[in-house]
Every structure is written in C-alpha cells, then in structure tokens.
PDB file of N, CA and C in Angstrom:
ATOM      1  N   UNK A   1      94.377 114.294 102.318  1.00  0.00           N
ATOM      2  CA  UNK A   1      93.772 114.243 101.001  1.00  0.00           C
ATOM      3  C   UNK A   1      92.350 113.675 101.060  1.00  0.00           C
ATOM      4  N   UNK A   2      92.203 112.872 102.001  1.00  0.00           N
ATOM      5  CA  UNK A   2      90.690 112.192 101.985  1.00  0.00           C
ATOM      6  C   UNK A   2      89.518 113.310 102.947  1.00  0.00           C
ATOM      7  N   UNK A   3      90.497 113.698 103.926  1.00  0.00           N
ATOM      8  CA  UNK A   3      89.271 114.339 104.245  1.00  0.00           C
ATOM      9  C   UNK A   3      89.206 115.925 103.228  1.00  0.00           C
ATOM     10  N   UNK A   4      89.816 116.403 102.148  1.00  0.00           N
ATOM     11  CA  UNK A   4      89.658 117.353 101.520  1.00  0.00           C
ATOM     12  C   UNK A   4      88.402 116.819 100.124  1.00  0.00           C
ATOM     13  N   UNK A   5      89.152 115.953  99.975  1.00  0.00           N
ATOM     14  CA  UNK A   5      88.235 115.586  98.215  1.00  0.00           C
ATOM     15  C   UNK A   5      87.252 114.608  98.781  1.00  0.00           C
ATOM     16  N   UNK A   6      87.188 113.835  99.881  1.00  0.00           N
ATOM     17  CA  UNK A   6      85.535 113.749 100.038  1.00  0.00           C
ATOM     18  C   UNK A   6      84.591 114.237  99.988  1.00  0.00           C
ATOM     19  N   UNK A   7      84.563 114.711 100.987  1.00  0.00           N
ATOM     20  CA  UNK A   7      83.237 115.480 101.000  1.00  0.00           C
ATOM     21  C   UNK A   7      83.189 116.609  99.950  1.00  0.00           C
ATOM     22  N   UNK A   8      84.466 117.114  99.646  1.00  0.00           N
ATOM     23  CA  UNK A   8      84.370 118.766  98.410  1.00  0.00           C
ATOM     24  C   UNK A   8      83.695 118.038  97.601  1.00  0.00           C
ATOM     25  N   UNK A   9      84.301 116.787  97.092  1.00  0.00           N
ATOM     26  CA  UNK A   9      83.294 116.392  95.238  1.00  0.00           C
ATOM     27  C   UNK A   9      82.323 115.772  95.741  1.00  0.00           C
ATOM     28  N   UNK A  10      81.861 115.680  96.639  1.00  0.00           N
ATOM     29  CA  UNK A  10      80.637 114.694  97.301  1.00  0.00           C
ATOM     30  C   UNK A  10      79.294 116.032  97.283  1.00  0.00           C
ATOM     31  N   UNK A  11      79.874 117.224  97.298  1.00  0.00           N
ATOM     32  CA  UNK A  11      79.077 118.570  97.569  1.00  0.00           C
ATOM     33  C   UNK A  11      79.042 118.407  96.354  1.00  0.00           C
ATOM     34  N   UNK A  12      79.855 118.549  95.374  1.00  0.00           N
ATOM     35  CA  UNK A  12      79.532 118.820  94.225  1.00  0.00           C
ATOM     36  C   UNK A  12      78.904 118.442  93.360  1.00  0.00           C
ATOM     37  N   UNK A  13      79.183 117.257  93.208  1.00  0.00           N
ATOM     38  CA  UNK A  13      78.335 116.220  92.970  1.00  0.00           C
ATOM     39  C   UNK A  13      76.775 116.030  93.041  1.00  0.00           C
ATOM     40  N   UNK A  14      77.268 116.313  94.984  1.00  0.00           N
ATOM     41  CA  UNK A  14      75.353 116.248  95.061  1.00  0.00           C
ATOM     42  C   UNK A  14      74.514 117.214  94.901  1.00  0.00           C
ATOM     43  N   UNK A  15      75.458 118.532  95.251  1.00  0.00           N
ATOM     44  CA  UNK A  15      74.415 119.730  94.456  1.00  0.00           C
ATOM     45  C   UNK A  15      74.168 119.507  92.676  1.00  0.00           C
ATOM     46  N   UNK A  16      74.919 118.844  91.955  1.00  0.00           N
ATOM     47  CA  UNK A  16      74.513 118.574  90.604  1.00  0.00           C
ATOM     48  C   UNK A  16      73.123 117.984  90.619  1.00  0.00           C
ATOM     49  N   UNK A  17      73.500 116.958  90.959  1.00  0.00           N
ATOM     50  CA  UNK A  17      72.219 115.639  90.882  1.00  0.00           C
ATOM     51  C   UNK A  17      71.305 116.166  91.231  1.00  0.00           C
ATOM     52  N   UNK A  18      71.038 116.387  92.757  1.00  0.00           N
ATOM     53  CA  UNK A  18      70.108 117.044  93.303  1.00  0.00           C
ATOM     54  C   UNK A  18      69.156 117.917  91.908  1.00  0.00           C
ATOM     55  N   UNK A  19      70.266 119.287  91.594  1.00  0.00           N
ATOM     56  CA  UNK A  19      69.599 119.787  90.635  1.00  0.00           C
ATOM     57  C   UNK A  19      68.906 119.247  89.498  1.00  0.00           C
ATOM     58  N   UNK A  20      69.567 118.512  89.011  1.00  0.00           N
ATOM     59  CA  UNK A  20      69.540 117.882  87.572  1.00  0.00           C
ATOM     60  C   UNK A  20      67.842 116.974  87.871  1.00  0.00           C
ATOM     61  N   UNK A  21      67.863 116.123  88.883  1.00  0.00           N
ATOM     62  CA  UNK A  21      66.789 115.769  89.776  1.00  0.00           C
ATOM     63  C   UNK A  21      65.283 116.522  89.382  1.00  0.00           C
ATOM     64  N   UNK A  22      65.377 117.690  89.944  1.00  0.00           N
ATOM     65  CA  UNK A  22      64.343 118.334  89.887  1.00  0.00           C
ATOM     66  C   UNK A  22      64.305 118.931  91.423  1.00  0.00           C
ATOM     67  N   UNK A  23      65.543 119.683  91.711  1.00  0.00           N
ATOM     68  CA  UNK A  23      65.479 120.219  93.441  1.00  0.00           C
ATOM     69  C   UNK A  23      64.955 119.330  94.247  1.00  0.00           C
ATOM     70  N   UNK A  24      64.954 120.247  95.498  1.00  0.00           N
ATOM     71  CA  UNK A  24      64.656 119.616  97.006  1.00  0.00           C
ATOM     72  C   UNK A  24      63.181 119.767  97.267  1.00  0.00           C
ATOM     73  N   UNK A  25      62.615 120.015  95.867  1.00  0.00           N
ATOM     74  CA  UNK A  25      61.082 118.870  96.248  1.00  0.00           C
ATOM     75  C   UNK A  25      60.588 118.070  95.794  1.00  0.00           C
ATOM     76  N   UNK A  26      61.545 117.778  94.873  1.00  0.00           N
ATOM     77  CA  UNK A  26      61.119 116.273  94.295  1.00  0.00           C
ATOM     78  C   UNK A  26      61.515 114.954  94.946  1.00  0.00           C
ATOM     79  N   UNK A  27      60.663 114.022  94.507  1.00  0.00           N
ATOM     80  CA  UNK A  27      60.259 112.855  95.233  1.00  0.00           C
ATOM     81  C   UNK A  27      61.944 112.327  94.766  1.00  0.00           C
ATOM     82  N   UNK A  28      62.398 112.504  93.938  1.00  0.00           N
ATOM     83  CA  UNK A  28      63.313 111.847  93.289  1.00  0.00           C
ATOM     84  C   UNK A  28      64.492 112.091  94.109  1.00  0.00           C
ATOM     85  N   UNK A  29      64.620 113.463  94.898  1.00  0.00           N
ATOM     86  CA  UNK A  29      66.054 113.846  95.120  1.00  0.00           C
ATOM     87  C   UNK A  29      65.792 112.810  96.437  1.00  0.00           C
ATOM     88  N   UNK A  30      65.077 113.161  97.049  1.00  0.00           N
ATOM     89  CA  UNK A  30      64.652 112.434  98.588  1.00  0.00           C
ATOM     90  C   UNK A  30      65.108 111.012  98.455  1.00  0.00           C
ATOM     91  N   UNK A  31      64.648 110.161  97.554  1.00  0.00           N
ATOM     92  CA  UNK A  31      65.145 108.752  97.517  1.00  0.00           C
ATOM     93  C   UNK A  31      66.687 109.038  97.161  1.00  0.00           C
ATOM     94  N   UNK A  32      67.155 109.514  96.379  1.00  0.00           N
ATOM     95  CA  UNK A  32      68.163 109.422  96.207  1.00  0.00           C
ATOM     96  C   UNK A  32      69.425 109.993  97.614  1.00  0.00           C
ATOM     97  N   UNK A  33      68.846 111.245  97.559  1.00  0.00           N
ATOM     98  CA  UNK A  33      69.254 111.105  99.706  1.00  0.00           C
ATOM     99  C   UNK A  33      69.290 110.245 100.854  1.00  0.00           C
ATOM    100  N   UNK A  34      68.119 109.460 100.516  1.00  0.00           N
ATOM    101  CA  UNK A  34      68.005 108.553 101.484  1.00  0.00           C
ATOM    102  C   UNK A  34      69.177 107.304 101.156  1.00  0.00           C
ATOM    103  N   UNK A  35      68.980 106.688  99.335  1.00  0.00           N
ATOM    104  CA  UNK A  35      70.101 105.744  99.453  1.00  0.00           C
ATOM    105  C   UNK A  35      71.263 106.263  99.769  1.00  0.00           C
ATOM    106  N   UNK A  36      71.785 107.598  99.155  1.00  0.00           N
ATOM    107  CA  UNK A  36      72.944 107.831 100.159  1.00  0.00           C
ATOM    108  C   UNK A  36      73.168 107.890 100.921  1.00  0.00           C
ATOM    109  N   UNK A  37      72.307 107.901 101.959  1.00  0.00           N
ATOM    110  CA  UNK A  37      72.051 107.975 103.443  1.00  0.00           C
ATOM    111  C   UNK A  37      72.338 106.447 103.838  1.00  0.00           C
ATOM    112  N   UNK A  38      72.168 105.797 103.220  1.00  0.00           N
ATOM    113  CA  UNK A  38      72.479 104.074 103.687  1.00  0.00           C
ATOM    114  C   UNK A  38      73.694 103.355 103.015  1.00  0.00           C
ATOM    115  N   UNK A  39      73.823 104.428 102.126  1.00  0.00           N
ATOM    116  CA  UNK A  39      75.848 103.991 101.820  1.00  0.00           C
ATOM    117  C   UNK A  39      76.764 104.748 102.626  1.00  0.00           C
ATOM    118  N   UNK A  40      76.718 105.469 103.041  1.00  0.00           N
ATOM    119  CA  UNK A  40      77.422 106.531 103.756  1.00  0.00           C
ATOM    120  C   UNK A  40      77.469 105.724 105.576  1.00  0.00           C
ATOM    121  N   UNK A  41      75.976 105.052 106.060  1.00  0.00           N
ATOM    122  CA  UNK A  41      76.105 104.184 107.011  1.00  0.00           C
ATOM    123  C   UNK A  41      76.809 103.063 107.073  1.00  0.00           C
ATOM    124  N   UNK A  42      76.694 102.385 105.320  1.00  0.00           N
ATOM    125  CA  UNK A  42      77.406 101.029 104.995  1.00  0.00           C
ATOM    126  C   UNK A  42      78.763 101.320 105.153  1.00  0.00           C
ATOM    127  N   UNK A  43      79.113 102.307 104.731  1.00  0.00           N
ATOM    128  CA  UNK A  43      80.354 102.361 104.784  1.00  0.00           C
ATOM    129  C   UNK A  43      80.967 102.605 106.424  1.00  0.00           C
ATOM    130  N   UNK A  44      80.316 103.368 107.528  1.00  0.00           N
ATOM    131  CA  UNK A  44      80.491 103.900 108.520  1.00  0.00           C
ATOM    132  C   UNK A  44      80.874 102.390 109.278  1.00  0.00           C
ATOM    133  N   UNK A  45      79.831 101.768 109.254  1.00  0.00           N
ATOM    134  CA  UNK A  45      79.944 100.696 110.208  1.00  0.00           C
ATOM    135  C   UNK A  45      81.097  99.714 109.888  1.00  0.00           C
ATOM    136  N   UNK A  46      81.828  99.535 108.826  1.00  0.00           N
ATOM    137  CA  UNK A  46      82.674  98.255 109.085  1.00  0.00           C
ATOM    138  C   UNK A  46      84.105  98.977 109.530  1.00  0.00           C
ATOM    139  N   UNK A  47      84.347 100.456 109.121  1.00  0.00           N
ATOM    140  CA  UNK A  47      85.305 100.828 109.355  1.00  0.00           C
ATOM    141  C   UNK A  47      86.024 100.621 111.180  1.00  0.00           C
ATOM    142  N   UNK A  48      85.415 100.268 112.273  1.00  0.00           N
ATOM    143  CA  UNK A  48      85.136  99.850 113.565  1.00  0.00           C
ATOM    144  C   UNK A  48      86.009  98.681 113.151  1.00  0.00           C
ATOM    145  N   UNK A  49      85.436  97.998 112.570  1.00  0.00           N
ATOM    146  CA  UNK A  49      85.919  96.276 112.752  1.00  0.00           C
ATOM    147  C   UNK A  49      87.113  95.958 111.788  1.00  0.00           C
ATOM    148  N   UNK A  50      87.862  96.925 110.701  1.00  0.00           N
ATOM    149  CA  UNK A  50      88.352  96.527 109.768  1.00  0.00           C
ATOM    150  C   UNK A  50      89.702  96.953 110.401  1.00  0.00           C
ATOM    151  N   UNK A  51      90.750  96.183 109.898  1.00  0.00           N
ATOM    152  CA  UNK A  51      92.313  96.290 111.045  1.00  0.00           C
ATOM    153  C   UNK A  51      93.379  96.701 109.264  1.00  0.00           C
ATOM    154  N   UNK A  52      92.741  96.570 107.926  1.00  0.00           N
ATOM    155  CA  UNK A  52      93.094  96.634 106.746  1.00  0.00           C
ATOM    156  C   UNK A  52      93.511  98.247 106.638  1.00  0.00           C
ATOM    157  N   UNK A  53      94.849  98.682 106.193  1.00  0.00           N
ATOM    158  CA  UNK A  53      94.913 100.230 106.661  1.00  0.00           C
ATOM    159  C   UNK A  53      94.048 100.826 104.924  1.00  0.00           C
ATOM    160  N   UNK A  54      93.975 100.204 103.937  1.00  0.00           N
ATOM    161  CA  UNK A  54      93.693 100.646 102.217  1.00  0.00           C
ATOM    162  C   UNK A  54      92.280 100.526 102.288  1.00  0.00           C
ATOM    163  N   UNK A  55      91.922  99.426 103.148  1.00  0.00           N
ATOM    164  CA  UNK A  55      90.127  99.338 102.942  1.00  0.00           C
ATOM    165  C   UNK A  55      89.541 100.527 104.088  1.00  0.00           C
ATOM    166  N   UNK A  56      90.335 100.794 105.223  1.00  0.00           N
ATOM    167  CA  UNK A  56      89.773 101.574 106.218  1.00  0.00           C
ATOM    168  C   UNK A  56      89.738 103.703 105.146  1.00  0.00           C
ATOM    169  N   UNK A  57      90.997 103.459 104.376  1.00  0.00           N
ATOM    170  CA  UNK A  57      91.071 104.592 103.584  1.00  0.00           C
ATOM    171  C   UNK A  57      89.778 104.643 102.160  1.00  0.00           C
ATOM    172  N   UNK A  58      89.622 103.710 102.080  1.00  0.00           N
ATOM    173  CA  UNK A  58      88.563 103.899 100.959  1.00  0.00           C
ATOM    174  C   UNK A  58      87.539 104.125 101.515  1.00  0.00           C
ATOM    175  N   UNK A  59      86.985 103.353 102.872  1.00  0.00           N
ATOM    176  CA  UNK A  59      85.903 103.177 102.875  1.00  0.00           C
ATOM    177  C   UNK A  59      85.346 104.573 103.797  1.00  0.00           C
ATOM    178  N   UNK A  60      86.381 105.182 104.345  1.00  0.00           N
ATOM    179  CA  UNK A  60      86.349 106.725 104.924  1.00  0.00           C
ATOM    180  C   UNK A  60      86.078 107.552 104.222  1.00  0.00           C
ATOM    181  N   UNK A  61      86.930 107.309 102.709  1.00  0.00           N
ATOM    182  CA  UNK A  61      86.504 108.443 101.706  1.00  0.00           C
ATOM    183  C   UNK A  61      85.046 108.159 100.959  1.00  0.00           C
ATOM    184  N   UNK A  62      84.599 106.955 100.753  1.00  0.00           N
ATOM    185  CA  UNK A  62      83.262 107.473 100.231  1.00  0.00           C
ATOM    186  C   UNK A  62      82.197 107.318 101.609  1.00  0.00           C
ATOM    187  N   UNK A  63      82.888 106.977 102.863  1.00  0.00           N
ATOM    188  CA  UNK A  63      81.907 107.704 103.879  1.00  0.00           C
ATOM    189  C   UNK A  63      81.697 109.073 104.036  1.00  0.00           C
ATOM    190  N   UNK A  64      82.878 109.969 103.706  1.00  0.00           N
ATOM    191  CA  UNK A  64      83.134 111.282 103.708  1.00  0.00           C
ATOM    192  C   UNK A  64      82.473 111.761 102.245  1.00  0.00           C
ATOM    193  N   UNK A  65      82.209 110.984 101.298  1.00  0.00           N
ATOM    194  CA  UNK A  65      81.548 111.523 100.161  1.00  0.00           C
ATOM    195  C   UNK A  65      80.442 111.736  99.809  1.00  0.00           C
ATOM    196  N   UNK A  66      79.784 110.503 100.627  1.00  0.00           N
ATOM    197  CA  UNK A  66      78.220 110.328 100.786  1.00  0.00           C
ATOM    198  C   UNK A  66      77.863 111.411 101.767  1.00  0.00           C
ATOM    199  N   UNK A  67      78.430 111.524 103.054  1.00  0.00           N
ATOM    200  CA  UNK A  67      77.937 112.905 103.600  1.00  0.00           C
ATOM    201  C   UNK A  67      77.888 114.422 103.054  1.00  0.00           C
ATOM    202  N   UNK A  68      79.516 114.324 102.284  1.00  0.00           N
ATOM    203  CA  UNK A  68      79.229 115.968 101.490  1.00  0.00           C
ATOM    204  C   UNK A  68      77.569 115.916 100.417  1.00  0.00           C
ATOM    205  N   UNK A  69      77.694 114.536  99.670  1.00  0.00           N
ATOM    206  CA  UNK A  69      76.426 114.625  99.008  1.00  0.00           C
ATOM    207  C   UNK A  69      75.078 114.794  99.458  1.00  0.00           C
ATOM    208  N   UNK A  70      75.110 114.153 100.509  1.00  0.00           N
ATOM    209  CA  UNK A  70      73.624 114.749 101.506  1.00  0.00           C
ATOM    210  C   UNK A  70      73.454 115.692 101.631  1.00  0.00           C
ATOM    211  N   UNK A  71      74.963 116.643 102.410  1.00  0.00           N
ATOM    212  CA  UNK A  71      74.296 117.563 103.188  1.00  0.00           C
ATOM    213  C   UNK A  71      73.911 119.279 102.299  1.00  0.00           C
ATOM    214  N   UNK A  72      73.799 119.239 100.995  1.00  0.00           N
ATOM    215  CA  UNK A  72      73.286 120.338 100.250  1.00  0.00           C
ATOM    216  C   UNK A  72      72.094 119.783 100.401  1.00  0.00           C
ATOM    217  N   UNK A  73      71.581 118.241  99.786  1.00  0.00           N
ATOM    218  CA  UNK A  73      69.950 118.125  99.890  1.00  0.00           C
ATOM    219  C   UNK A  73      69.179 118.303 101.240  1.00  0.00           C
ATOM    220  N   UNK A  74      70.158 117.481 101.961  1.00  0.00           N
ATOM    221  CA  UNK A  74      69.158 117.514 102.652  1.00  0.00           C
ATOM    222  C   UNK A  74      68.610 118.879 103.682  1.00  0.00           C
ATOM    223  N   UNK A  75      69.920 119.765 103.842  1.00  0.00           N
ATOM    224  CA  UNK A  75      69.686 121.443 103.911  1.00  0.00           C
ATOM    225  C   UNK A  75      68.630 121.919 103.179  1.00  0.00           C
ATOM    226  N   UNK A  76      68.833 121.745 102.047  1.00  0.00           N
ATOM    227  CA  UNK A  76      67.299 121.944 101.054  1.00  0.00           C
ATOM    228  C   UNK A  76      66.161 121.378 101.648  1.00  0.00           C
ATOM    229  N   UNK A  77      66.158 120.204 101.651  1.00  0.00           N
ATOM    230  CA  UNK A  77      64.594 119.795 101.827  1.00  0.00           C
ATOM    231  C   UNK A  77      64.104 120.337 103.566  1.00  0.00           C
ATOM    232  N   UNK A  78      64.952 120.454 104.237  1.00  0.00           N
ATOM    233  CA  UNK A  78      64.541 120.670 105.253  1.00  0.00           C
ATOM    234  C   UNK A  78      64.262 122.102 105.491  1.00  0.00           C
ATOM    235  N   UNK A  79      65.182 122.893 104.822  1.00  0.00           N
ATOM    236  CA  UNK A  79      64.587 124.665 104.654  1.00  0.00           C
ATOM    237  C   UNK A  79      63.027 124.326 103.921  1.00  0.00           C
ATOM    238  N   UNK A  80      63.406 123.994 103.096  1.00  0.00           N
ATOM    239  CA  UNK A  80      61.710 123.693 102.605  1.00  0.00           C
ATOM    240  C   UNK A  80      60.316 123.218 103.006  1.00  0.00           C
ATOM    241  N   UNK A  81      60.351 122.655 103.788  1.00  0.00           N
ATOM    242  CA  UNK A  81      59.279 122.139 104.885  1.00  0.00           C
ATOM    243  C   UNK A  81      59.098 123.830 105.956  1.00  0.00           C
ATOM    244  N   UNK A  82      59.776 124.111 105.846  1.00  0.00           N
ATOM    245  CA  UNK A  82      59.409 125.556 106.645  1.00  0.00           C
ATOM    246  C   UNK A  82      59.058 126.431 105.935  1.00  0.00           C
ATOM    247  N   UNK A  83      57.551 127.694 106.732  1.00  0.00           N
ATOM    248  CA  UNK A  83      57.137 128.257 105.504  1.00  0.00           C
ATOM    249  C   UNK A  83      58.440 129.682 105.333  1.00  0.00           C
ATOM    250  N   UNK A  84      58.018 130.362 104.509  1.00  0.00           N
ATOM    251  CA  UNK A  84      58.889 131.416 103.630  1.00  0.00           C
ATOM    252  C   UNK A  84      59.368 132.204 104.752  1.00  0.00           C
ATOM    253  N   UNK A  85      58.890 133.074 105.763  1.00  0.00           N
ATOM    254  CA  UNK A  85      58.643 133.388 106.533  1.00  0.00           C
ATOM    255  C   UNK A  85      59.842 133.252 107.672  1.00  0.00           C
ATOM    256  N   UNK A  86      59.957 132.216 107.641  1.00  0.00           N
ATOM    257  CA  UNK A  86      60.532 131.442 109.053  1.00  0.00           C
ATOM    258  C   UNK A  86      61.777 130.589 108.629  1.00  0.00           C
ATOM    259  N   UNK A  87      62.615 130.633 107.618  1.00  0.00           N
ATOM    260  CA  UNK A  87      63.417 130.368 107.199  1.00  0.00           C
ATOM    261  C   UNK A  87      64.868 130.602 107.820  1.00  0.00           C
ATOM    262  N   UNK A  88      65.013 131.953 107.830  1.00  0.00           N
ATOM    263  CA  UNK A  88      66.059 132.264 108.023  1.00  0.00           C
ATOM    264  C   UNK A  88      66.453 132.015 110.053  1.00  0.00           C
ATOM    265  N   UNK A  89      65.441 132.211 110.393  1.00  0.00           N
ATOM    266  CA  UNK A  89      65.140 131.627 111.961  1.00  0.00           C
ATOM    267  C   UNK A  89      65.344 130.253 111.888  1.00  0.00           C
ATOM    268  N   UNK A  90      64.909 129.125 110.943  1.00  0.00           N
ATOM    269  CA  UNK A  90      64.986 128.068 110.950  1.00  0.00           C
ATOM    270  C   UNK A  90      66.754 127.872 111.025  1.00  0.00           C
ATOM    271  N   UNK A  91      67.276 128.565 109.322  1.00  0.00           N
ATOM    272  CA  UNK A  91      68.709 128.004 109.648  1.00  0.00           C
ATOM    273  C   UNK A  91      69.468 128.344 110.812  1.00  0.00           C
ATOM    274  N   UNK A  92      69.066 129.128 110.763  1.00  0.00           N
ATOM    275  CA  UNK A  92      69.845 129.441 112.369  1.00  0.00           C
ATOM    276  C   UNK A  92      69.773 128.626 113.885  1.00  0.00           C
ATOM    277  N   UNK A  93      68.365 128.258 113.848  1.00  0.00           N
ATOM    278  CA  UNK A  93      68.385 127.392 115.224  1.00  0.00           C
ATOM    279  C   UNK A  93      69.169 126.130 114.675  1.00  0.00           C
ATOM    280  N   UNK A  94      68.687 125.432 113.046  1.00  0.00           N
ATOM    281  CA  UNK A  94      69.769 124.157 112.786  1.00  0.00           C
ATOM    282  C   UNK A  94      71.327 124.302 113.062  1.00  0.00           C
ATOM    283  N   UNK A  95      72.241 125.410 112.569  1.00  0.00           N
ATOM    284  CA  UNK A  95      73.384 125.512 112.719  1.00  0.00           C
ATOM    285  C   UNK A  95      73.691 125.923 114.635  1.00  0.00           C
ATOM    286  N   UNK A  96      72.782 126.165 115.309  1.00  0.00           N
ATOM    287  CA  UNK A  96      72.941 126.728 116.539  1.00  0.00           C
ATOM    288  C   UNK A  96      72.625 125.172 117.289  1.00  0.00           C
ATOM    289  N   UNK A  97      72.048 124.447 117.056  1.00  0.00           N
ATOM    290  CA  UNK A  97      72.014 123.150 117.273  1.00  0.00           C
ATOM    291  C   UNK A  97      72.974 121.957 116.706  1.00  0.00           C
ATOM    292  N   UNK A  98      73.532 122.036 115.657  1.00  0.00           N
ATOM    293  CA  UNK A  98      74.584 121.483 115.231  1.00  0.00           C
ATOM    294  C   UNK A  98      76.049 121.259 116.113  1.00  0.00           C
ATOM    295  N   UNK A  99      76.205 122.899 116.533  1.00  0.00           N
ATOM    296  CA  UNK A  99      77.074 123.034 117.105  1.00  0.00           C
ATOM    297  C   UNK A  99      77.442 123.617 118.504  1.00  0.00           C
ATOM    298  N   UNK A 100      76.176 123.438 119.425  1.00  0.00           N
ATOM    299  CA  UNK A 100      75.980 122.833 120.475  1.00  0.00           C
ATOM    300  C   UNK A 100      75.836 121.704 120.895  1.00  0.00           C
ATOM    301  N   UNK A 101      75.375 121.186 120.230  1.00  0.00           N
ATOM    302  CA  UNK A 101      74.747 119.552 120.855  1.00  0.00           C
ATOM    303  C   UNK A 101      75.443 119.021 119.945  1.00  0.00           C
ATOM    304  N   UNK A 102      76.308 118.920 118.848  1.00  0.00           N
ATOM    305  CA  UNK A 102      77.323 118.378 118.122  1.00  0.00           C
ATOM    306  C   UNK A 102      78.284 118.087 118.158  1.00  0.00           C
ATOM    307  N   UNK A 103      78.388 119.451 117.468  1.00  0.00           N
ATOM    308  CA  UNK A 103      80.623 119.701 117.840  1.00  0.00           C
ATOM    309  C   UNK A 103      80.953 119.918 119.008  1.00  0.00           C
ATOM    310  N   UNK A 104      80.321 120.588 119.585  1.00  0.00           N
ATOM    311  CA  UNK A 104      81.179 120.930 121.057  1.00  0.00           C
ATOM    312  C   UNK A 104      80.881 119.845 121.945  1.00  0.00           C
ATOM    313  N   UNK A 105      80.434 118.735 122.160  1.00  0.00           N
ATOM    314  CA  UNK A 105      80.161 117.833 123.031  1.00  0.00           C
ATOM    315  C   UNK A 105      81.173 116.518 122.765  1.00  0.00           C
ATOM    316  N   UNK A 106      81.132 116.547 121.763  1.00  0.00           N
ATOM    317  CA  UNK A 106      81.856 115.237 120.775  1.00  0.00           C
ATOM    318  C   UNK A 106      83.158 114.962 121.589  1.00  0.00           C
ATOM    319  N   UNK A 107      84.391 116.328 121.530  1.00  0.00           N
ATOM    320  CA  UNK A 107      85.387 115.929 122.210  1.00  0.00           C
ATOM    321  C   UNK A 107      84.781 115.031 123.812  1.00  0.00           C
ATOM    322  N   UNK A 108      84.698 115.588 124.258  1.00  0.00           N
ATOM    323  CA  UNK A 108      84.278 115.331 125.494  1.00  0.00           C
ATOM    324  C   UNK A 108      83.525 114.014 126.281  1.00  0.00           C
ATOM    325  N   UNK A 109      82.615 113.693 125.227  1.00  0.00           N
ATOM    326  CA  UNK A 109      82.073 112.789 124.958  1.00  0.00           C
ATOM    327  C   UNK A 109      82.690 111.675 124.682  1.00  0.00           C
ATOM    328  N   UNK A 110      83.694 111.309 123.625  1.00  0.00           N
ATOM    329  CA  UNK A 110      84.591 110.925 122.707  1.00  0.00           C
ATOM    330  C   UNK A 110      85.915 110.259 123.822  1.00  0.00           C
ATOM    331  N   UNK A 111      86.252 111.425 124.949  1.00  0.00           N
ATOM    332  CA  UNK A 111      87.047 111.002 126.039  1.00  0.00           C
ATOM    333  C   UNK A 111      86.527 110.419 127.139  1.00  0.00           C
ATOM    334  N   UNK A 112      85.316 110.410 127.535  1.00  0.00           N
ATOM    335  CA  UNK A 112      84.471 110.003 128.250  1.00  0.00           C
ATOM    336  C   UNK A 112      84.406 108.280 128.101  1.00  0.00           C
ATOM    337  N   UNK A 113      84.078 108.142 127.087  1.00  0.00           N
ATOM    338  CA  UNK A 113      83.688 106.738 126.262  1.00  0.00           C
ATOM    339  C   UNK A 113      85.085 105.873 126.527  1.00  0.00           C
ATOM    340  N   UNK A 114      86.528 106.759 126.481  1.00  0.00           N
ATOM    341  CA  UNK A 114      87.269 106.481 126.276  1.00  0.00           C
ATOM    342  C   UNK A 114      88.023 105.871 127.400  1.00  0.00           C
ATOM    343  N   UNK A 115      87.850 106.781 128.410  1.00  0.00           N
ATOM    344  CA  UNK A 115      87.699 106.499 130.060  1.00  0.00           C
ATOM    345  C   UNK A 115      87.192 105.493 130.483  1.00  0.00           C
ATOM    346  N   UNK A 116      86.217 104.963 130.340  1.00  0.00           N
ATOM    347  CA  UNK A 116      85.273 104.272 130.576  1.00  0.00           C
ATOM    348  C   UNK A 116      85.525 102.904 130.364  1.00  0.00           C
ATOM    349  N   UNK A 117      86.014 103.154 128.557  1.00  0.00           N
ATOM    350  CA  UNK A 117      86.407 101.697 128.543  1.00  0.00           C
ATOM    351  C   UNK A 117      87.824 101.195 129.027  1.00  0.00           C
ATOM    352  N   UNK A 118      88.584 102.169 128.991  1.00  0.00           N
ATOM    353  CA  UNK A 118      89.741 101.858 129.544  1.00  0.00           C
ATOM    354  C   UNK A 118      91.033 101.523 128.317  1.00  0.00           C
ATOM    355  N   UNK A 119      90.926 102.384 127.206  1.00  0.00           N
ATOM    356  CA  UNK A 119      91.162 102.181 125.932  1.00  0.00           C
ATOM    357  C   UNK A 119      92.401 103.169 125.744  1.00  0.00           C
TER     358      UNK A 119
END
C-alpha cells in the first residue's frame, strides 16, 4: 500500500501545484521542488537509524511522496533548459541513463556493499 499511494498522489499532487504554480518555468515551482527535495532527504536519512516499525512506515511513505512530487517538475524543468529541437534526444539519453547507471547497477551494487560489510 505504501509503495502504491506514495508516490501515485505525490504525482498528482505535484503535477497540480506545479501547474497551479505557474509551470516548469517559474521561479516558484523550482523552490518549491527544491523544498521537496529536502523533505524527501529528511525523511530518507533517519529511516537507516530508526528500529520503530510505524515511524519507519510513515516516514517511507512521505519519502515515497516527495519523490512522486518532484519527479513531474523536475522532468519539466529539465526538458526545458533544452532548446525545442533537442528534446526528444534529450529524454531519451535521461531515461537511457536512468536505467543504466541506475536501475541496473543498484542490485549489484546493493550486494556488493552487502558483502563487504558482512551483513
């Protein structure tokens, strides 16, 4: 349930605002990306240290909420910095980079770390 309705109403959400804002070139959506960008971390980091199973569930779901809300803006603002032209080349190298150097490394990575420490 948390990883479904996080991030879904976190998209939704943030494609509202965003809009309501004045799109992905206003000064306004950007700050407001960015503080979500530092609740979405706030929340990231204690989940490591917290042994509480209700606080580790909350604090996942609005970590998972703050990311769905970013990631319409900040897709926006970053198609936008590229001219008209070069767009569709753009999304493509982002999603071709996402999930090379992302997803597919993570497992691996993830067991590596895991090895290592002896965990």
């Amino acid at each position: 349930m948390i990883s479904i309705t996080g991030p879904l109403i976190g998209v939704i959400v943030g494609g509202n605002v965003i809009s309501a804002l004045g799109g992905y070139k206003s000064k306004k959506s950007l700050y407001v990306t960015c503080a979500l960008a530092i609740v979405c971390l706030s929340c990231a980091i204690p989940i490591a240290f917290i042994d509480d199973y209700i606080t580790v569930v909350v604090l996942l779901w609005f970590l998972l909420f703050a990311g769905g809300f970013i990631l319409p803006s900040m897709t926006g603002i970053m198609l936008n910095t590229v001219d008209q032209s070069l767009r569709t080349q753009a999304n493509s190298i982002a999603n071709i980079s996402y999930n090379l150097l992302g997803f597919l490394p993570a497992p691996f990575v993830y067991g590596f770390m895991s090895d290592i420490g002896g965990v």
